[in-house]
N, C-alpha and C. Protein backbone atom coordinates (compact mmCIF):
# COMPACT_ATOMS: atom_id res chain seq x y z
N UNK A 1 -21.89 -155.18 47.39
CA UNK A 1 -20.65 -155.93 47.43
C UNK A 1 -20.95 -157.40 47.19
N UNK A 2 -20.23 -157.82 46.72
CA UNK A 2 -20.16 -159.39 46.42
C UNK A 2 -18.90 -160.28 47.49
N UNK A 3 -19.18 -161.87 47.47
CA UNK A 3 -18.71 -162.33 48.25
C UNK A 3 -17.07 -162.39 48.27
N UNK A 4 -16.45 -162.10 47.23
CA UNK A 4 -15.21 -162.03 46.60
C UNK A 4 -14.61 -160.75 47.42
N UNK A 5 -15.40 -159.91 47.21
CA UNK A 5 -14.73 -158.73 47.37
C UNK A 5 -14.79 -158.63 49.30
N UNK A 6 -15.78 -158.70 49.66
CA UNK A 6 -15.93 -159.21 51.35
C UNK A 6 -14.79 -159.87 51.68
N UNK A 7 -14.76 -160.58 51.19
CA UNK A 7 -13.38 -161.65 51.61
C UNK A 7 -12.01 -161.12 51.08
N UNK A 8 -11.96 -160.41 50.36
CA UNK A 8 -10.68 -159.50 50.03
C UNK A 8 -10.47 -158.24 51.68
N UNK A 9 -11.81 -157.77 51.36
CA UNK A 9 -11.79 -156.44 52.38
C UNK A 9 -11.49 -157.01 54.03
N UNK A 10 -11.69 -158.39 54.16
CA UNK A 10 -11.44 -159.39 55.60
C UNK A 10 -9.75 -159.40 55.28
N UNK A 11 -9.96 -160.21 54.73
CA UNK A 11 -8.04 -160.26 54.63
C UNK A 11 -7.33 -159.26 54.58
N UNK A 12 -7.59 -158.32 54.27
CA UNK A 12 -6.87 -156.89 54.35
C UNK A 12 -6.78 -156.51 55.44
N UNK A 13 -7.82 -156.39 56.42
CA UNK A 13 -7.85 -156.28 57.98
C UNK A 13 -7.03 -156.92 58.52
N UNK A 14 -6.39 -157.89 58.35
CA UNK A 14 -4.98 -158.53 58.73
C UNK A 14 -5.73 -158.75 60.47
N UNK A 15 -5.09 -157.84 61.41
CA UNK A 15 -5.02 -157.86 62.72
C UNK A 15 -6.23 -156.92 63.62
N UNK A 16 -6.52 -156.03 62.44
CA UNK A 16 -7.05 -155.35 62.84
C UNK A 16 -9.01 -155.44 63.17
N UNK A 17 -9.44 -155.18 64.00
CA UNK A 17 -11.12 -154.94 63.92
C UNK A 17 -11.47 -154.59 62.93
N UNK A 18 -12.79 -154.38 62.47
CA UNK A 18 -13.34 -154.04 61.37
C UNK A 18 -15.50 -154.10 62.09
N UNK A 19 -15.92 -153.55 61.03
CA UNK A 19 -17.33 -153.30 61.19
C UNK A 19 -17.80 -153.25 59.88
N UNK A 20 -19.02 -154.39 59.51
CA UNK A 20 -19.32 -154.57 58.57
C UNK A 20 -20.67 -153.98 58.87
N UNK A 21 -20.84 -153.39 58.04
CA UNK A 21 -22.41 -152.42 57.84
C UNK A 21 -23.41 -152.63 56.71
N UNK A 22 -24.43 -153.11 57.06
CA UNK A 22 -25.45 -154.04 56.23
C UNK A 22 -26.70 -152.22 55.87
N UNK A 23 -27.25 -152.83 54.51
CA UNK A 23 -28.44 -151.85 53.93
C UNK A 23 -29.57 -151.32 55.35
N UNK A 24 -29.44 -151.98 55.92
CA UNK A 24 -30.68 -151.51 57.15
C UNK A 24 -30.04 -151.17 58.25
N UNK A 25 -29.22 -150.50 57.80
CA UNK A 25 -28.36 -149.44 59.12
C UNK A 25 -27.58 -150.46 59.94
N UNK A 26 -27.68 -152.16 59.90
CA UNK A 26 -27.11 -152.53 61.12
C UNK A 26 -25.47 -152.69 61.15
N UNK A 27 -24.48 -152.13 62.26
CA UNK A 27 -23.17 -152.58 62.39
C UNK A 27 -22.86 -153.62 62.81
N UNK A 28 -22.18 -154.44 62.21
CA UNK A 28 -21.73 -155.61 62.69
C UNK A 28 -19.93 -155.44 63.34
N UNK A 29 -19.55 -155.63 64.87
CA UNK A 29 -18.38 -155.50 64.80
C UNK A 29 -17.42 -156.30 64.90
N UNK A 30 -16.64 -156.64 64.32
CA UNK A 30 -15.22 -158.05 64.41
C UNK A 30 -14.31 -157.61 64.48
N UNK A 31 -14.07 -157.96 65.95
CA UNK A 31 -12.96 -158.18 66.77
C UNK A 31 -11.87 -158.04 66.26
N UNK A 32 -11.82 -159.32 64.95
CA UNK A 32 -10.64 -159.66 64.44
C UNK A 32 -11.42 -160.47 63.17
N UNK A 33 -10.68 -160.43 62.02
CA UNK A 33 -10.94 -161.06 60.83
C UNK A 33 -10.95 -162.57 60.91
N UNK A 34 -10.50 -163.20 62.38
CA UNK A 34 -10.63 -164.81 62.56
C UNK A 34 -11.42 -164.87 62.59
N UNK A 35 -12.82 -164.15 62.98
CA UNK A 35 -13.95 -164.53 63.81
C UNK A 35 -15.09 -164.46 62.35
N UNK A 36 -14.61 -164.08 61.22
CA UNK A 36 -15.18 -164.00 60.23
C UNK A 36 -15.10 -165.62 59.45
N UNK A 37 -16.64 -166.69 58.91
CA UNK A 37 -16.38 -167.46 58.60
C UNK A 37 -16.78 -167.73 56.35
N UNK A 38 -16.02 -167.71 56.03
CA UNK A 38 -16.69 -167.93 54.69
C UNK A 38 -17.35 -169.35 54.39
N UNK A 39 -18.51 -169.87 54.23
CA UNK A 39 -18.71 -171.37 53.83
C UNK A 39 -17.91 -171.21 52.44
N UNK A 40 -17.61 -172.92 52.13
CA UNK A 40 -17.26 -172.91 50.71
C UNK A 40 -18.49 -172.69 49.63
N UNK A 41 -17.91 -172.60 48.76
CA UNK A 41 -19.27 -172.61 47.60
C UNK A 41 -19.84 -173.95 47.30
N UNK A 42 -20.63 -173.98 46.61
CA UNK A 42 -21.53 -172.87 46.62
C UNK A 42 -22.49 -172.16 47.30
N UNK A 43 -21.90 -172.08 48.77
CA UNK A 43 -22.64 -171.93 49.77
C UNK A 43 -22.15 -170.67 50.16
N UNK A 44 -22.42 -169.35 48.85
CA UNK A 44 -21.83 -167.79 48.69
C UNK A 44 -22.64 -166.73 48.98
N UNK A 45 -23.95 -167.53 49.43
CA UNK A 45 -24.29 -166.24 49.97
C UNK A 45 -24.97 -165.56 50.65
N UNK A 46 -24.01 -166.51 52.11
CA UNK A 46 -23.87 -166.10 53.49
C UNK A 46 -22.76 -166.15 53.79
N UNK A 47 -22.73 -165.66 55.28
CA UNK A 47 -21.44 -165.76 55.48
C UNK A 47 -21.72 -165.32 57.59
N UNK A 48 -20.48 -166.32 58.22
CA UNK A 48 -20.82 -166.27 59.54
C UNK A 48 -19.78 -165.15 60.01
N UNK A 49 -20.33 -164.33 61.35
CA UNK A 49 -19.41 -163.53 62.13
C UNK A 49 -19.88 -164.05 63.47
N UNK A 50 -18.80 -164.38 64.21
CA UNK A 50 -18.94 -164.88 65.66
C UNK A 50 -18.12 -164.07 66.38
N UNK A 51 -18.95 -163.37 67.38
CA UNK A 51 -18.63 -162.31 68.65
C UNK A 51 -17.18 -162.17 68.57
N UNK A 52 -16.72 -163.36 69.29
CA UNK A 52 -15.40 -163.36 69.68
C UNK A 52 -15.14 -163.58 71.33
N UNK A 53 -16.07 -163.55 72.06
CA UNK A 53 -16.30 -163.65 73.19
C UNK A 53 -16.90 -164.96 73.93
N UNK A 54 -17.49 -165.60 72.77
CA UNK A 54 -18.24 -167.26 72.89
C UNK A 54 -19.78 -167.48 73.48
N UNK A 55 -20.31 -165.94 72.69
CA UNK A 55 -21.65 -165.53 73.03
C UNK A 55 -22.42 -166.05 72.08
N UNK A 56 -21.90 -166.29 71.04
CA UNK A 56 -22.75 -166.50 70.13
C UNK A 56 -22.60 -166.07 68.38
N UNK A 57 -22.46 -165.93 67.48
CA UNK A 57 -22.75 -165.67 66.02
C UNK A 57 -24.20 -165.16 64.96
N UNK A 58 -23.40 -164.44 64.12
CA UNK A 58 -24.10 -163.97 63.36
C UNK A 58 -24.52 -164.18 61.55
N UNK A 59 -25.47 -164.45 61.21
CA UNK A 59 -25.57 -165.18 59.74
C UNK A 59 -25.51 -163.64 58.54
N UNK A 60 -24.70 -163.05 58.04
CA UNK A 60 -24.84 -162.11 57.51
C UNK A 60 -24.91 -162.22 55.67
N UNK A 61 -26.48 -162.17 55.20
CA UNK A 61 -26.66 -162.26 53.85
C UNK A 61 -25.72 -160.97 52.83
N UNK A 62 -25.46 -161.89 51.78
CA UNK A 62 -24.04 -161.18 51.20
C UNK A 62 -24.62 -159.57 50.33
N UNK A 63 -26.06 -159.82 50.49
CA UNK A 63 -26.10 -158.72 49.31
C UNK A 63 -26.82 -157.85 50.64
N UNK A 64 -26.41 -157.39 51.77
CA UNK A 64 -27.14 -156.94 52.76
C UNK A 64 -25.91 -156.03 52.96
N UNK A 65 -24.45 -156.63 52.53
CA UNK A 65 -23.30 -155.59 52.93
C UNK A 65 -23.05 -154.78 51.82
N UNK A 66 -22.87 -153.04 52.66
CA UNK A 66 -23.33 -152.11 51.90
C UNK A 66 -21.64 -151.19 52.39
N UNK A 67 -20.66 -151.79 53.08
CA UNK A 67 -19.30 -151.50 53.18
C UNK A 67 -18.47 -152.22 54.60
N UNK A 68 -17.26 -151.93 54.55
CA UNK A 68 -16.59 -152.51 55.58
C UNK A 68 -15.62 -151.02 55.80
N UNK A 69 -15.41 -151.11 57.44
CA UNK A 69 -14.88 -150.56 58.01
C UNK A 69 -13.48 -150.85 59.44
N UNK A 70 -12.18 -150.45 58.93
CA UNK A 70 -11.67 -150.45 58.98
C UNK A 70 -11.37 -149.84 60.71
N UNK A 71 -11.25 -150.26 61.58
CA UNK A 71 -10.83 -149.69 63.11
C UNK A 71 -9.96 -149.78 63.60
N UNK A 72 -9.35 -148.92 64.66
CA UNK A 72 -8.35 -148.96 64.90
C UNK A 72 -8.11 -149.97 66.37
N UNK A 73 -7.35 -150.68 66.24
CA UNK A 73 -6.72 -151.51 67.27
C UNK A 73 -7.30 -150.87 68.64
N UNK A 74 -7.60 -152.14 69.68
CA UNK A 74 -7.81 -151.21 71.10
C UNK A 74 -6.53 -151.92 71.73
N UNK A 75 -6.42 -150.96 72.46
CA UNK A 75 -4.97 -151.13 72.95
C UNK A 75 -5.13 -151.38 74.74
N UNK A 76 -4.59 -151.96 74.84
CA UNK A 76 -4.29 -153.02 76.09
C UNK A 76 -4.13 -152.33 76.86
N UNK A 77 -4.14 -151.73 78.16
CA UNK A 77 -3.69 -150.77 79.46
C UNK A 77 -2.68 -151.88 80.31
């Protein structure tokens, strides 16, 4: 995947979580598509994911994502 298309497949997630899954098996999970950061260019190819919790962030190289996944909402009790 390229950085274009990452950032299409984020915005599509609208509200929803998502899990980005890199070539070496690792899941990455976001909360929410806010927590996803694009630098501008030409600074394309990385890209930040931060917890969401204020633990900390993640530097995810662009040619390492191998799909995005789509989850379903957790729902509030």
């Amino acid at each position: 995947m390229n950085r274009d298309q990452i950032q299409q497949h984020v915005a599509k997630a609208h509200k929803r979580p998502l899990s980005i899954c890199t070539s070496d098996g690792h899941e990455i999970k976001v909360r929410h598509p806010d927590f996803v950061f694009f630098p501008p260019k030409p600074y394309d190819w990385e890209f930040i994911v931060f917890d969401g919790r204020g633990r900390g962030f993640e530097v995810v190289d662009v040619t390492a994502v191998t799909r995005l996944v789509y989850r379903s909402p957790v729902k509030s009790s």
